[in-house]
C-alpha atoms as a PDB file:
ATOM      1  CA  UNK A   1       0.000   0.000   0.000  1.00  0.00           C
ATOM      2  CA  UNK A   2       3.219   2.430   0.721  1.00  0.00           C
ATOM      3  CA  UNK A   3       3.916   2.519  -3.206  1.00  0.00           C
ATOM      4  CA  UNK A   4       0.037   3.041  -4.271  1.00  0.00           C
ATOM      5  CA  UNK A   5       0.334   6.272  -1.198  1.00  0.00           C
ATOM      6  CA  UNK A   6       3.799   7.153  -3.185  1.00  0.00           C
ATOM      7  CA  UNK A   7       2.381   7.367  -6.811  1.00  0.00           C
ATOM      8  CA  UNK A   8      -1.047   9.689  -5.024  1.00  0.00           C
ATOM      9  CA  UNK A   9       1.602  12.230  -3.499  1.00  0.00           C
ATOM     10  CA  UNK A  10       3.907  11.773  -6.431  1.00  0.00           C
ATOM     11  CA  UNK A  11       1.247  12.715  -8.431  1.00  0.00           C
ATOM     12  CA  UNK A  12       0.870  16.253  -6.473  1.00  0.00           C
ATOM     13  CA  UNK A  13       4.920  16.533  -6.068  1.00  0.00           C
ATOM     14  CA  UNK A  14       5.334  16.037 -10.367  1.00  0.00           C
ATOM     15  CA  UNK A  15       2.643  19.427  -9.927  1.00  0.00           C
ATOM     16  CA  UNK A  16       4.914  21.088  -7.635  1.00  0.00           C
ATOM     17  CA  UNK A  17       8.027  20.481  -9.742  1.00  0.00           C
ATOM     18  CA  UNK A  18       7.025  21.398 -12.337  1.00  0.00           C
ATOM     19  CA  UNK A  19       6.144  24.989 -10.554  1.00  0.00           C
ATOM     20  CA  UNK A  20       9.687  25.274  -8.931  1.00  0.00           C
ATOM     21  CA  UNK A  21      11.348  24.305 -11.949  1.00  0.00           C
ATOM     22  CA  UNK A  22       9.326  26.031 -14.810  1.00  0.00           C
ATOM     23  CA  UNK A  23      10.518  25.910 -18.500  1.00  0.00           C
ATOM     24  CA  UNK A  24      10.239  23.534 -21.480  1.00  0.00           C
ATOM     25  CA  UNK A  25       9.975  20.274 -20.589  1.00  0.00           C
ATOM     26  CA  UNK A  26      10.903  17.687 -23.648  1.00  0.00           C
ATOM     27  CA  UNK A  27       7.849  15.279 -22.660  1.00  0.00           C
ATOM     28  CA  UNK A  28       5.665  18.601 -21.535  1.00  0.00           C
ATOM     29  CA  UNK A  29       2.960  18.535 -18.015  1.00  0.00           C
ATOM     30  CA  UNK A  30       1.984  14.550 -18.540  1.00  0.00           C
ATOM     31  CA  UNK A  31       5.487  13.448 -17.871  1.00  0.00           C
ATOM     32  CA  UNK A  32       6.353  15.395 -14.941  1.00  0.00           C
ATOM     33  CA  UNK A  33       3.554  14.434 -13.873  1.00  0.00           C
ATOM     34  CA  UNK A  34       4.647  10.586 -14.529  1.00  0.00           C
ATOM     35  CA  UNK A  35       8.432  12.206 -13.304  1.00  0.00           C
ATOM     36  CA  UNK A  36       6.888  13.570 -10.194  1.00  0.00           C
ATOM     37  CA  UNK A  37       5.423   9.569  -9.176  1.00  0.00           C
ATOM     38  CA  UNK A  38       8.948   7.970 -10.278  1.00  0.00           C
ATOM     39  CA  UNK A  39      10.411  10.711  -7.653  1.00  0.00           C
ATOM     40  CA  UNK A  40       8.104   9.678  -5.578  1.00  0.00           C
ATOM     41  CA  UNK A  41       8.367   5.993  -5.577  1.00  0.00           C
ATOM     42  CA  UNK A  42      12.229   6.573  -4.806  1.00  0.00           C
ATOM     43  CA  UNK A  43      11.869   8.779  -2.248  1.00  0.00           C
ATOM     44  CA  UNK A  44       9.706   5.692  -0.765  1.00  0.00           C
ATOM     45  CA  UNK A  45      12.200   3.039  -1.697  1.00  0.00           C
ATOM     46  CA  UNK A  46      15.364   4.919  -0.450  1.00  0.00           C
ATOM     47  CA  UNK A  47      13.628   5.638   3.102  1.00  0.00           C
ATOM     48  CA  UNK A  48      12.812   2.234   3.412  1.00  0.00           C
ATOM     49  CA  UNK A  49      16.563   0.880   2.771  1.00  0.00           C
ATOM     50  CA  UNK A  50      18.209   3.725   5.028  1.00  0.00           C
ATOM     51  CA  UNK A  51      15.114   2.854   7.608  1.00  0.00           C
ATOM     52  CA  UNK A  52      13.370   6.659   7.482  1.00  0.00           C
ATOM     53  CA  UNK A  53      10.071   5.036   6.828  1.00  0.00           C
ATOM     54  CA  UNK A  54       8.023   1.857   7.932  1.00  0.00           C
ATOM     55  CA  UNK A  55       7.049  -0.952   5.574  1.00  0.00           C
ATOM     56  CA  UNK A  56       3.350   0.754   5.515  1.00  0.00           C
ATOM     57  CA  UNK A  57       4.349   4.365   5.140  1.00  0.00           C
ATOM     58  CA  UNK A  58       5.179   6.188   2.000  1.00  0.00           C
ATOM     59  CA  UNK A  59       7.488   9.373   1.566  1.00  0.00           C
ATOM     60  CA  UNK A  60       6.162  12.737   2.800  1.00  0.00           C
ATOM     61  CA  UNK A  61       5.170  15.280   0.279  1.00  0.00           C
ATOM     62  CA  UNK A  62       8.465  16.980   0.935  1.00  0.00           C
ATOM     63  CA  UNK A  63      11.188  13.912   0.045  1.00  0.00           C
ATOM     64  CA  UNK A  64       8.017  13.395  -3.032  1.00  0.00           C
ATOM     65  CA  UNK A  65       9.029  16.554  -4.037  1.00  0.00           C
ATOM     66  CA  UNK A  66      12.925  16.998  -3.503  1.00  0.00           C
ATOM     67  CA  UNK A  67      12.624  13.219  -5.245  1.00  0.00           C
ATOM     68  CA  UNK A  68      10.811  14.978  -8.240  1.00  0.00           C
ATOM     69  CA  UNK A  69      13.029  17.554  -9.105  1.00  0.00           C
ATOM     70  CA  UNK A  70      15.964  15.619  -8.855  1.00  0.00           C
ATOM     71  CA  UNK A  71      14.385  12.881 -11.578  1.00  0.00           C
ATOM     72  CA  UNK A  72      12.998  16.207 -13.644  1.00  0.00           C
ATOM     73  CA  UNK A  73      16.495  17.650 -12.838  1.00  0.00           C
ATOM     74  CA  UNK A  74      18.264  14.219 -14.824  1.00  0.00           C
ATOM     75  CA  UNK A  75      15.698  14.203 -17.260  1.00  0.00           C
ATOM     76  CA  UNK A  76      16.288  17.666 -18.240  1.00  0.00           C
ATOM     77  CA  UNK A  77      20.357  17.080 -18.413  1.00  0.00           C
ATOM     78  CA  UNK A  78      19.837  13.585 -20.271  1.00  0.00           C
ATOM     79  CA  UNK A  79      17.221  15.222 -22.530  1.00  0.00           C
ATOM     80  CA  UNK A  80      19.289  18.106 -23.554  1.00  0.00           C
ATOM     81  CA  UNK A  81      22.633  16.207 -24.142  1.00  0.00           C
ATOM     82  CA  UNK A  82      20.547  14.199 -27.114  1.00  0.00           C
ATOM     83  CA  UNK A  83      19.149  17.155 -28.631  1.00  0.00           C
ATOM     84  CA  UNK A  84      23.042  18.609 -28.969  1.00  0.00           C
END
């Protein structure tokens, strides 16, 4: 259930990076959306291996968030080094 919680407040953290880190995105508001959930889910997974969450509890809007820009943040970097 902590992954289904992670992809709900991913959902709202792909939202919110996308407002802290406005600009041209190459796959546009769907997949930063879909960015914002990956962030999300790794947030989740990396609490759970360093022990910051429970096996029911999912990351906090805030590591959702700081997971999201980071992904958007690689995306962006990956994204523009093919276009070159």
């Amino acid at each position: 259930m902590s992954f289904v919680g992670a992809i709900v407040i991913g959902f709202f953290a792909g939202i919110a990076a996308k407002l802290l880190m406005p600009g041209r995105d190459p796959g546009g508001f769907i997949v930063t959306i879909l960015l914002g959930m990956g962030g999300a889910v790794l947030a989740t997974w990396i609490g759970h291996t360093l022990g910051f969450y429970q096996a029911d509890q999912s990351a906090g809007l805030v590591g959702a968030i700081v997971g999201a820009v980071v992904i958007l943040l690689i995306y962006r970097l990956a994204w523009g080094r093919r276009r070159a």
